[in-house]
N, C-alpha and C. Protein backbone atom coordinates (compact mmCIF):
# COMPACT_ATOMS: atom_id res chain seq x y z
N UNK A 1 -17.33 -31.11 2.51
CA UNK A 1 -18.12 -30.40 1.52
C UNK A 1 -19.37 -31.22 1.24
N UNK A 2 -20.54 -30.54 1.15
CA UNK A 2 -21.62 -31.08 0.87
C UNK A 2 -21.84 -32.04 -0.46
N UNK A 3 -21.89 -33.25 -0.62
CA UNK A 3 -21.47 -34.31 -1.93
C UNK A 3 -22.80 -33.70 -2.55
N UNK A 4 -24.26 -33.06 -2.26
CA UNK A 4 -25.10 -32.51 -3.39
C UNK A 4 -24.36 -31.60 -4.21
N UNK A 5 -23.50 -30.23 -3.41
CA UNK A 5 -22.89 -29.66 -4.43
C UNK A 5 -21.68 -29.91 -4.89
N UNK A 6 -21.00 -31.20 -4.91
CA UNK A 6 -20.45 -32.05 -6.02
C UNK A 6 -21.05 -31.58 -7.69
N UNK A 7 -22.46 -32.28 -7.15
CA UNK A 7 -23.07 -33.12 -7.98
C UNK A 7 -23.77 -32.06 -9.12
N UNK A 8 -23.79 -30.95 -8.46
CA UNK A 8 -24.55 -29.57 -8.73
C UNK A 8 -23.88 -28.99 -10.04
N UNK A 9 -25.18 -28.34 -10.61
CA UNK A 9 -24.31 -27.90 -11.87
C UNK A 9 -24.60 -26.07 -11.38
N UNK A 10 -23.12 -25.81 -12.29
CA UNK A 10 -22.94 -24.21 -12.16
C UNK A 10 -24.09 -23.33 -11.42
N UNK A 11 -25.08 -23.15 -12.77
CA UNK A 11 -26.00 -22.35 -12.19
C UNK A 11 -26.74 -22.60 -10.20
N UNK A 12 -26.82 -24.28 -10.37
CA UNK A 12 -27.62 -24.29 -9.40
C UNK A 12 -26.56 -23.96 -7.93
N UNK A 13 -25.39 -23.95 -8.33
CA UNK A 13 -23.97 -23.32 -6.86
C UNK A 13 -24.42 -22.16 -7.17
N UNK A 14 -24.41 -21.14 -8.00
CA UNK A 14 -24.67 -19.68 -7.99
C UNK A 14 -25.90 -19.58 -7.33
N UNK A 15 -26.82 -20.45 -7.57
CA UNK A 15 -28.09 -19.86 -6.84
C UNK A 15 -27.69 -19.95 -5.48
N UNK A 16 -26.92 -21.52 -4.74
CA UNK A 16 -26.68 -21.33 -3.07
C UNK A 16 -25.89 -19.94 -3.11
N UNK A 17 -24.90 -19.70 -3.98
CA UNK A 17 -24.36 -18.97 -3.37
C UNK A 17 -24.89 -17.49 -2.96
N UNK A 18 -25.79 -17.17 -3.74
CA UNK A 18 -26.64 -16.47 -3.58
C UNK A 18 -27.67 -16.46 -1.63
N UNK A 19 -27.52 -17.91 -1.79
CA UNK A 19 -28.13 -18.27 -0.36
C UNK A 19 -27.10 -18.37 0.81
N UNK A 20 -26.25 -17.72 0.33
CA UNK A 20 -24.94 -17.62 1.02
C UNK A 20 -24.37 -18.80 2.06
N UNK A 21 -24.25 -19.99 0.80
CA UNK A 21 -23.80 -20.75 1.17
C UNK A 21 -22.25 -21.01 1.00
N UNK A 22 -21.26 -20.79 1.77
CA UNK A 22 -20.19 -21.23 1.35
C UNK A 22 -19.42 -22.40 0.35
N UNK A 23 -20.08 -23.68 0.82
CA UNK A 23 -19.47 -24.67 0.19
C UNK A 23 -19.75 -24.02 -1.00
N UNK A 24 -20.53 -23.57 -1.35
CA UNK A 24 -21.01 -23.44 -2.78
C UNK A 24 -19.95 -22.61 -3.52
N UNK A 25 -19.75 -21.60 -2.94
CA UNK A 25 -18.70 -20.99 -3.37
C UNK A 25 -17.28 -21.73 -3.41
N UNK A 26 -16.86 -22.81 -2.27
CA UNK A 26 -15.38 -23.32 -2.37
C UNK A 26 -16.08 -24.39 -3.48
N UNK A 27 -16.92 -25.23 -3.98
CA UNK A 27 -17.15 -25.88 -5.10
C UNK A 27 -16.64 -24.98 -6.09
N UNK A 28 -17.31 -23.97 -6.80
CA UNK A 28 -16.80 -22.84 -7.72
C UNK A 28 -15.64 -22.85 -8.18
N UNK A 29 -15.07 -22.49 -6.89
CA UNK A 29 -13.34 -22.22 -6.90
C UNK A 29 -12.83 -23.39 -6.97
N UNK A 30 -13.13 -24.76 -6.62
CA UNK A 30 -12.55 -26.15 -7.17
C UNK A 30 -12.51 -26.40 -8.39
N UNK A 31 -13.96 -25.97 -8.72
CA UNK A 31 -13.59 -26.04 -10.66
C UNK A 31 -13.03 -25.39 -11.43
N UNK A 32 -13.47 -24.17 -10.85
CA UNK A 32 -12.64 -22.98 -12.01
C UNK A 32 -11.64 -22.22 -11.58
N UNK A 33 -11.57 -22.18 -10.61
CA UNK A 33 -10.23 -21.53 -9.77
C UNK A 33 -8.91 -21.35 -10.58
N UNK A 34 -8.47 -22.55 -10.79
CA UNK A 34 -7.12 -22.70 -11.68
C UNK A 34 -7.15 -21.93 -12.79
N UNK A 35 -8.21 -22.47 -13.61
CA UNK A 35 -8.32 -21.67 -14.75
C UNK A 35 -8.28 -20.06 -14.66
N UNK A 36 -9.03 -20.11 -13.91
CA UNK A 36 -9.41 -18.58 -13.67
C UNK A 36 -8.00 -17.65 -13.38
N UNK A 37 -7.24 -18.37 -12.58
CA UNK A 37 -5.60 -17.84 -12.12
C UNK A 37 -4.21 -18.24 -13.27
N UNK A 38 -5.07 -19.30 -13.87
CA UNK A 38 -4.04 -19.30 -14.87
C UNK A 38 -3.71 -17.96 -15.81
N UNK A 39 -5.40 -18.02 -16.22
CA UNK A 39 -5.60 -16.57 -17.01
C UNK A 39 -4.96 -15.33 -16.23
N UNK A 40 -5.05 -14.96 -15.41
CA UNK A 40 -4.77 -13.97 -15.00
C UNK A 40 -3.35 -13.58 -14.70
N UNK A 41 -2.71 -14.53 -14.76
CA UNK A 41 -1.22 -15.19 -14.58
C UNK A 41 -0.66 -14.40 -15.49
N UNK A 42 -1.14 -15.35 -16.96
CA UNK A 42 -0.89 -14.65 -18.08
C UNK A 42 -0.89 -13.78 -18.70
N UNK A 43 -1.71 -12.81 -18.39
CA UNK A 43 -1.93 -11.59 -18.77
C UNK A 43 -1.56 -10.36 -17.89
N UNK A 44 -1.11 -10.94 -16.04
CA UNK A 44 -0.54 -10.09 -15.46
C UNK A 44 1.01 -10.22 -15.49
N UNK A 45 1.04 -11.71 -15.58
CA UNK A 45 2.49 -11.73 -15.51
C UNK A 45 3.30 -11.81 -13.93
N UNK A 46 2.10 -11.45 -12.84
CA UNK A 46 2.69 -11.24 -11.57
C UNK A 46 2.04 -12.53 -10.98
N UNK A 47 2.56 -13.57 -10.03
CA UNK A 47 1.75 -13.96 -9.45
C UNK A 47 0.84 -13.64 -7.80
N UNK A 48 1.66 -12.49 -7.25
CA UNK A 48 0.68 -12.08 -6.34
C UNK A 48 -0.23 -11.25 -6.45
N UNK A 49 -0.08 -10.14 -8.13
CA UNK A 49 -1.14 -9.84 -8.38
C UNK A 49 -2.18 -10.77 -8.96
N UNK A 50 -2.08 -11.92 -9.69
CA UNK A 50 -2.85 -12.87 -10.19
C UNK A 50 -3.93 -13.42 -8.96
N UNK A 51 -3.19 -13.95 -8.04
CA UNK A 51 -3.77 -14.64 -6.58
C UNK A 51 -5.01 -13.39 -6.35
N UNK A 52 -4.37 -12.22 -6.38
CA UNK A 52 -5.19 -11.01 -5.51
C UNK A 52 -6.26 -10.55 -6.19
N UNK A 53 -5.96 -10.62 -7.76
CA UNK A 53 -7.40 -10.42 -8.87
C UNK A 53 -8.07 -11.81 -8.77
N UNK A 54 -8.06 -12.90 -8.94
CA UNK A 54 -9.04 -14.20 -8.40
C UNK A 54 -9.51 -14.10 -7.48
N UNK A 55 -8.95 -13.64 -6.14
CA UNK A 55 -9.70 -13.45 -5.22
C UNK A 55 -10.73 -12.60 -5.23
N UNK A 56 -10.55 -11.28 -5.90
CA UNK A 56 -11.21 -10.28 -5.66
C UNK A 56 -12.48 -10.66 -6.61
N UNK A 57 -12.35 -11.74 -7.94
CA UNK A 57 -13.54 -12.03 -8.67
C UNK A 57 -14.43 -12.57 -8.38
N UNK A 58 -14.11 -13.52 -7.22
CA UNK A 58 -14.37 -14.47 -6.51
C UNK A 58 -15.23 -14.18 -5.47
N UNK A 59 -14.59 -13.19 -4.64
CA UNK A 59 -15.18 -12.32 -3.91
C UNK A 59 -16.64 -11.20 -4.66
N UNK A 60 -16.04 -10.94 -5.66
CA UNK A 60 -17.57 -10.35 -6.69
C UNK A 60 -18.40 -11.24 -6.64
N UNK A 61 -18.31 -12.44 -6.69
CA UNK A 61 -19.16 -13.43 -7.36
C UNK A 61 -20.16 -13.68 -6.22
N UNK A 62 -19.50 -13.92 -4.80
CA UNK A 62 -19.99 -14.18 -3.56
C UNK A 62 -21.16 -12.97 -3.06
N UNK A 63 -20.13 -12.10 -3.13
CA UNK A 63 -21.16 -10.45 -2.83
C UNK A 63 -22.46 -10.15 -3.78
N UNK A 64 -22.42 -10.70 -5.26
CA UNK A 64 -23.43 -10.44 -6.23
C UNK A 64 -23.27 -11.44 -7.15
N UNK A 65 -24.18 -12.39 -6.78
CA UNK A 65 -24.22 -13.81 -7.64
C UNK A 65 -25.10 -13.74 -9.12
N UNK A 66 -26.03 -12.26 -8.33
CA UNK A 66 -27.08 -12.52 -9.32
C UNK A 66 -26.33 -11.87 -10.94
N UNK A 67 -25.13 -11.60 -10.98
CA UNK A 67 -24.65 -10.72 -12.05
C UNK A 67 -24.39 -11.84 -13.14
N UNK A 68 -24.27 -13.42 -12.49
CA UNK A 68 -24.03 -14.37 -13.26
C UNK A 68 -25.70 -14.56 -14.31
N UNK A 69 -25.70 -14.75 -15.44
CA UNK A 69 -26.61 -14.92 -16.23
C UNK A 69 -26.52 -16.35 -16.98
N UNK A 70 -27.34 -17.55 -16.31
CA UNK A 70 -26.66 -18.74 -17.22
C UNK A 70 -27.75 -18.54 -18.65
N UNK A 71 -28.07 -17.81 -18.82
CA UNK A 71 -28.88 -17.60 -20.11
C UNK A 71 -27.92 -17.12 -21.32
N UNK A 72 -26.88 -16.40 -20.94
CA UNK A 72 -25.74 -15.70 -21.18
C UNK A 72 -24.94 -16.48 -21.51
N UNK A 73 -24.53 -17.81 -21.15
CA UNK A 73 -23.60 -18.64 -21.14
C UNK A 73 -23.08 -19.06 -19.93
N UNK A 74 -21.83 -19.57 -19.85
CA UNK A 74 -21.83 -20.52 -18.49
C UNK A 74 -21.00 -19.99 -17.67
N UNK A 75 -20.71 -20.60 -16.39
CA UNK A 75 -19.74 -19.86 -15.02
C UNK A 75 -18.69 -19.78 -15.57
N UNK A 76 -17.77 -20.72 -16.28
CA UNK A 76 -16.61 -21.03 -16.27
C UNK A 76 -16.52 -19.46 -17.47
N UNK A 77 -17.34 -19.16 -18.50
CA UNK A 77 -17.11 -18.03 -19.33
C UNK A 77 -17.17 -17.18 -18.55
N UNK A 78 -18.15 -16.53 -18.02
CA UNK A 78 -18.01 -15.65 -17.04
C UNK A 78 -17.22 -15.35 -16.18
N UNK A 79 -16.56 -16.33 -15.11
CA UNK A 79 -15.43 -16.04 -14.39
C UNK A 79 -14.28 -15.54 -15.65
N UNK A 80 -13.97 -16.54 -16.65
CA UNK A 80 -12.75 -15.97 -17.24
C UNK A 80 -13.01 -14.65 -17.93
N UNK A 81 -14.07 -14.52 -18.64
CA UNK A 81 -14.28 -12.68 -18.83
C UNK A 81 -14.11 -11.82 -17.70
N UNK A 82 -14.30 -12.01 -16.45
CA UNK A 82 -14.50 -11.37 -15.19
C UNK A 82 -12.86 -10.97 -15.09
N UNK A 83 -12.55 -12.19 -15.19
CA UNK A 83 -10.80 -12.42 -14.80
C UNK A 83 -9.72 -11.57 -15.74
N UNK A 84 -10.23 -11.99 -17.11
CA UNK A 84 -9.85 -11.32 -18.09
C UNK A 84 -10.04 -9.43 -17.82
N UNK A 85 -11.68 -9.37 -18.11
CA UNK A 85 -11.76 -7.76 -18.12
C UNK A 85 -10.87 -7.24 -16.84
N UNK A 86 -10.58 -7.67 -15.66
CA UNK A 86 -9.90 -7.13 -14.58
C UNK A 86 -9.06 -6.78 -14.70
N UNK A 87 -8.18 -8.14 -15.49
CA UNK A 87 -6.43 -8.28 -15.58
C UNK A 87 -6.17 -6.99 -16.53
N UNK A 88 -7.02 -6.64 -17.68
CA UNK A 88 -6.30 -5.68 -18.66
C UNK A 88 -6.58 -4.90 -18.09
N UNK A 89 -7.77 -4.61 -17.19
CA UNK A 89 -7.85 -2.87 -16.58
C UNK A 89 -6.14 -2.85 -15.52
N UNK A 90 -5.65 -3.87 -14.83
CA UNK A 90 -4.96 -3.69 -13.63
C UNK A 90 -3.94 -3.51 -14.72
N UNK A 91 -3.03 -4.12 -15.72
CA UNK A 91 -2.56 -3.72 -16.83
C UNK A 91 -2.40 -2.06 -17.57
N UNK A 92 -3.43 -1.71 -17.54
CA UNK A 92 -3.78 -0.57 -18.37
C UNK A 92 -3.32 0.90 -17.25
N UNK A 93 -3.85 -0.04 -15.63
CA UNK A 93 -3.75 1.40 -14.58
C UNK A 93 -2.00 1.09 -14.41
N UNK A 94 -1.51 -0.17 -14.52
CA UNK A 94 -0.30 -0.20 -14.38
C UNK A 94 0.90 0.98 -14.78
N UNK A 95 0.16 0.17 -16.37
CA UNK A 95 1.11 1.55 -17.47
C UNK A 95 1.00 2.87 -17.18
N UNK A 96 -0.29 3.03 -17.00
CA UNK A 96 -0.41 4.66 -17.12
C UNK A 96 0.13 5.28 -15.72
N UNK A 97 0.18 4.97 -14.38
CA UNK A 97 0.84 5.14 -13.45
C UNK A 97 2.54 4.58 -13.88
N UNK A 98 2.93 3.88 -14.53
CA UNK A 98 4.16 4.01 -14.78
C UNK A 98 4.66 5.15 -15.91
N UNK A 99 3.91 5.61 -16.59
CA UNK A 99 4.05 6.56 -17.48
C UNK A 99 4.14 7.68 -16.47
N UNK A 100 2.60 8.10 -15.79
CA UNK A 100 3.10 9.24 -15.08
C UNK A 100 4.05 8.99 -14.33
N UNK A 101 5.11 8.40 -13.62
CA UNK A 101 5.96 8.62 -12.99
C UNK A 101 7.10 8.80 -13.80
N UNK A 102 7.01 8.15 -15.03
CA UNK A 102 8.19 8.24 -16.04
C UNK A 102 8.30 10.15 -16.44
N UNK A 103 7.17 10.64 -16.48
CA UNK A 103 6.85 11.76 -16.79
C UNK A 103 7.45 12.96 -15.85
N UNK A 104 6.54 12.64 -14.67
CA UNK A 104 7.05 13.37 -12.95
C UNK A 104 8.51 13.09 -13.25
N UNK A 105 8.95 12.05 -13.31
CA UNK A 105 10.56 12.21 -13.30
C UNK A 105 10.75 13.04 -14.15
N UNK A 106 11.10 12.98 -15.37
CA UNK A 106 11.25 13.87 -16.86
C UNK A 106 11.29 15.16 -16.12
N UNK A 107 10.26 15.62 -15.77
CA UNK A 107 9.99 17.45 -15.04
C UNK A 107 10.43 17.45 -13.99
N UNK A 108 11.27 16.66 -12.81
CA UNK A 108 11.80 17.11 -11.86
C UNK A 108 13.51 16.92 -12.23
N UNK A 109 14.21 18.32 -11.55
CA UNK A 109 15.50 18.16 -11.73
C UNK A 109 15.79 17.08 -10.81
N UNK A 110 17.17 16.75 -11.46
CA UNK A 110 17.75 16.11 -10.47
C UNK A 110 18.14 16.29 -9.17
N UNK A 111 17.76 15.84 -8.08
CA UNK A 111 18.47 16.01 -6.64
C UNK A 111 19.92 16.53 -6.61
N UNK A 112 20.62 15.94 -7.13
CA UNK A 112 22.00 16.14 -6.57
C UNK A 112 22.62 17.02 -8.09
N UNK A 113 21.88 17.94 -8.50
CA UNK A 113 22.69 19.36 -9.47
C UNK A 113 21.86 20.33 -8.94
N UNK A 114 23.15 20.83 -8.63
CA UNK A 114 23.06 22.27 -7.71
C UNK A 114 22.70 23.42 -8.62
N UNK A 115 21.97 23.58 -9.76
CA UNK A 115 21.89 24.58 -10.56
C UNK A 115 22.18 26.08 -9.83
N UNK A 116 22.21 26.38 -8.95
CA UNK A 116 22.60 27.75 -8.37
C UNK A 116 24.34 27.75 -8.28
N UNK A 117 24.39 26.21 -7.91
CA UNK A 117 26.19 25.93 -7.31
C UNK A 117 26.81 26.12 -8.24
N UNK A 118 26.49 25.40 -9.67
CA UNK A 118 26.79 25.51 -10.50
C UNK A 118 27.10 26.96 -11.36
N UNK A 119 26.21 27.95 -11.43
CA UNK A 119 26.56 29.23 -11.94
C UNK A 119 27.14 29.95 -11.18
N UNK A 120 27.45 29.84 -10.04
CA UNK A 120 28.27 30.84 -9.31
C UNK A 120 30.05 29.88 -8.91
N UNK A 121 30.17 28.37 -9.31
CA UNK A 121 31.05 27.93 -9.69
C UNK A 121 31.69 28.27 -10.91
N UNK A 122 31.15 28.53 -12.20
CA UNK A 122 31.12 28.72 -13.71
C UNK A 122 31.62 30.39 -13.32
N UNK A 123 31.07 31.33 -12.39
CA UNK A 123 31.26 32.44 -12.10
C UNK A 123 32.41 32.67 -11.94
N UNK A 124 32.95 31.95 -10.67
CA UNK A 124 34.07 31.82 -10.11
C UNK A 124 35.57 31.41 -11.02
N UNK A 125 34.94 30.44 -11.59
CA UNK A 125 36.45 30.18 -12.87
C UNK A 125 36.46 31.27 -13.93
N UNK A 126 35.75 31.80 -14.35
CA UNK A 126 35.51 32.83 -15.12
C UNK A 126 36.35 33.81 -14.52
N UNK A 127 36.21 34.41 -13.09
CA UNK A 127 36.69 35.14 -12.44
C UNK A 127 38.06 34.95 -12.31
N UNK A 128 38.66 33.31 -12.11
CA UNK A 128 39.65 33.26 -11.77
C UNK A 128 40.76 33.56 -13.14
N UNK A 129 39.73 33.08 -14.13
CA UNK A 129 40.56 32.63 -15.22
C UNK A 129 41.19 34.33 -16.09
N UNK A 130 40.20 35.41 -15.33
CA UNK A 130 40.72 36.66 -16.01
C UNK A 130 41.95 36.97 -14.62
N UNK A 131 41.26 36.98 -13.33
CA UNK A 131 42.55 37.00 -12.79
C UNK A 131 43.90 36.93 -12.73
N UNK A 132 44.11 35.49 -13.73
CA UNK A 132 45.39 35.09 -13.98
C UNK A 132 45.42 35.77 -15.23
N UNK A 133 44.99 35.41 -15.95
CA UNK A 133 44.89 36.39 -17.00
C UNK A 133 45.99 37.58 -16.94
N UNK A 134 45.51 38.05 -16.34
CA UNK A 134 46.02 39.63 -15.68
C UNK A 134 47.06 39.50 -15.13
N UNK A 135 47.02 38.34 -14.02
CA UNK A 135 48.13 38.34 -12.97
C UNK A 135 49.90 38.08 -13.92
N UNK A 136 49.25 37.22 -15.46
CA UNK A 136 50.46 36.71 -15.62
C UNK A 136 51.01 38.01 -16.81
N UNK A 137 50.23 38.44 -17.16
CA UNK A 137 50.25 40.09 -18.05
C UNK A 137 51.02 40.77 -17.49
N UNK A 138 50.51 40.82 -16.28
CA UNK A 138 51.63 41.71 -15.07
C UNK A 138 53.05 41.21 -15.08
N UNK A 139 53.43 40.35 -14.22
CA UNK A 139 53.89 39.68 -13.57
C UNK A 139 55.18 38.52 -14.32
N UNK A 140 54.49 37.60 -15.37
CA UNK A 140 55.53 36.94 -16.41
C UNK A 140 55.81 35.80 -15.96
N UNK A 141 54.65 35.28 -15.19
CA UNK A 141 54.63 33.95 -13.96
C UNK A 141 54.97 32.93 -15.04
N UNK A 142 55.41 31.25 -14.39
CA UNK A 142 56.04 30.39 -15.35
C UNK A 142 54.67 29.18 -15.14
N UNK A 143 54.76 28.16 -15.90
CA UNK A 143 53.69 27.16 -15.59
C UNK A 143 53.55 26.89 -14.56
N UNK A 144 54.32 26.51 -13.35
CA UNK A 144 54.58 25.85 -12.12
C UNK A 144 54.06 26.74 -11.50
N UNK A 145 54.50 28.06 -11.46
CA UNK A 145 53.94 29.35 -10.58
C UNK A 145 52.18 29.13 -10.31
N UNK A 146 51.70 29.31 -11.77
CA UNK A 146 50.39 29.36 -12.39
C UNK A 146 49.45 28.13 -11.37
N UNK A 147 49.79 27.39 -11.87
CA UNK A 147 49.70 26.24 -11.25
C UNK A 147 49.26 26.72 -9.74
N UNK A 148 50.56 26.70 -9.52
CA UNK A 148 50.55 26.36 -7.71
C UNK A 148 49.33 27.88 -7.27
N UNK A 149 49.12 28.64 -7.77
CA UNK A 149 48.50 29.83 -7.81
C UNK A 149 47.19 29.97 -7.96
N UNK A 150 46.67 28.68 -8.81
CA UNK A 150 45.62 27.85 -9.04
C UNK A 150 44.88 27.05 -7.90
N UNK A 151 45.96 26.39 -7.34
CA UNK A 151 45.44 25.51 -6.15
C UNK A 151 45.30 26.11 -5.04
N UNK A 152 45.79 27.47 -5.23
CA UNK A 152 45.82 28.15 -3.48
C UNK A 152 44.18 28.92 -3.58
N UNK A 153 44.02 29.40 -5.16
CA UNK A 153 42.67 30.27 -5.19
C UNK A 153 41.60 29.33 -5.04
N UNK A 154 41.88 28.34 -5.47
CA UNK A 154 40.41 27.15 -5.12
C UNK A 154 40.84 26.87 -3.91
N UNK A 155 41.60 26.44 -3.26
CA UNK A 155 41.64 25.65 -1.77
C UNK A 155 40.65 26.98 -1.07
N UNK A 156 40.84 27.94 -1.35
CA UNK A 156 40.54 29.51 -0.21
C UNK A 156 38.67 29.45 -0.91
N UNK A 157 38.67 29.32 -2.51
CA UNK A 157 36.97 29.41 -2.79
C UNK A 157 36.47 27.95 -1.81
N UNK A 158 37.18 27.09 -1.82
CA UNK A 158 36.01 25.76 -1.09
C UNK A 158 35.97 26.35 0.18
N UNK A 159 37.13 26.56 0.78
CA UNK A 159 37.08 27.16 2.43
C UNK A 159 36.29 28.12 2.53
N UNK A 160 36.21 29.07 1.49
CA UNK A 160 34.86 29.63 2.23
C UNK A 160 33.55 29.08 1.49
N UNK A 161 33.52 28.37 0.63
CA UNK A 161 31.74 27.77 0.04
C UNK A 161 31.78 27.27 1.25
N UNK A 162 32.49 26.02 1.83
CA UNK A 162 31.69 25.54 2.71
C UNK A 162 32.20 26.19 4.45
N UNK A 163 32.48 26.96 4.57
CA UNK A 163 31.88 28.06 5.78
C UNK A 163 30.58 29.03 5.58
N UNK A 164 30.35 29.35 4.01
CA UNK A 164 29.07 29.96 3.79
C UNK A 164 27.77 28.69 3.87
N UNK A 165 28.37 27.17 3.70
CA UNK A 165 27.16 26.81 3.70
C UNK A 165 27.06 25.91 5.13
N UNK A 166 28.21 25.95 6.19
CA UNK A 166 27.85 25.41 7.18
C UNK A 166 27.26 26.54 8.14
């Protein structure tokens, strides 16, 4: 690394970098780097999103140096406002994409309830349940009968649901 931009203060690395000088830019990131990722750490909470917003400020800084204003105050403020304003927007799109999905879920049924299966199941016991009904009105069947009379009318409804649905 070039020992002038050691020696260099803020503004005058923004101007190389402007002259698209690299070192100038890995100077930058020697000083404020940490800081800059600490912040972002903290307020994202993730560290590969943290790494990926420093970079990307970093990368701002390189692409458009001139946005730095040392009249304004200094690099090290600027990067961390930079860092900062990022982190709460990536924050803010976080939530609200977790909301809408919280939402999209809310309005989609569930996969696995058959709402059709279901009312023509509800149909079916209904059906069965006057059946017997009837059958034992008639007839004078005993619990056991009932029963076993029970298991033969469902074994025959699944045998044919699932021949109607294969």
């Amino acid at each position: 690394m070039d020992s002038d931009l050691r020696d260099a203060s803020d503004a005058a690395l923004v101007v190389a970098i402007a002259r698209f000088r690299e070192a100038a830019l890995a100077e930058v990131y020697r000083r404020h780097g940490d800081a800059a990722f600490a912040l972002a750490l903290r307020v994202l909470r993730d560290r590969a999103l943290a790494e990926e917003l420093v970079q990307e400020v970093f990368l701002k800084l390189w692409n458009d140096p001139e946005r730095f204003d040392p009249g304004r105050g200094t690099l090290r403020a600027f990067l961390m406002a930079t860092v900062h304003s990022r982190a709460i927007d990536v924050v803010r799109a976080e939530s609200a994409r977790r909301a809408r999905e919280d939402r999209h879920q809310r309005l989609q049924p569930e996969p696995q309830y058959d709402l059709e299966r279901e009312v023509v199941e509800l149909a079916v016991a209904e059906h069965v349940r006057d059946a017997l009904a009837r059958h034992v009105g008639e007839r004078g069947h005993c619990h056991a009968e009932l029963l076993h009379l029970i298991d033969v009318h469902v074994a025959q409804h699944r045998r044919g649901s699932l021949l109607a649905e294969g």
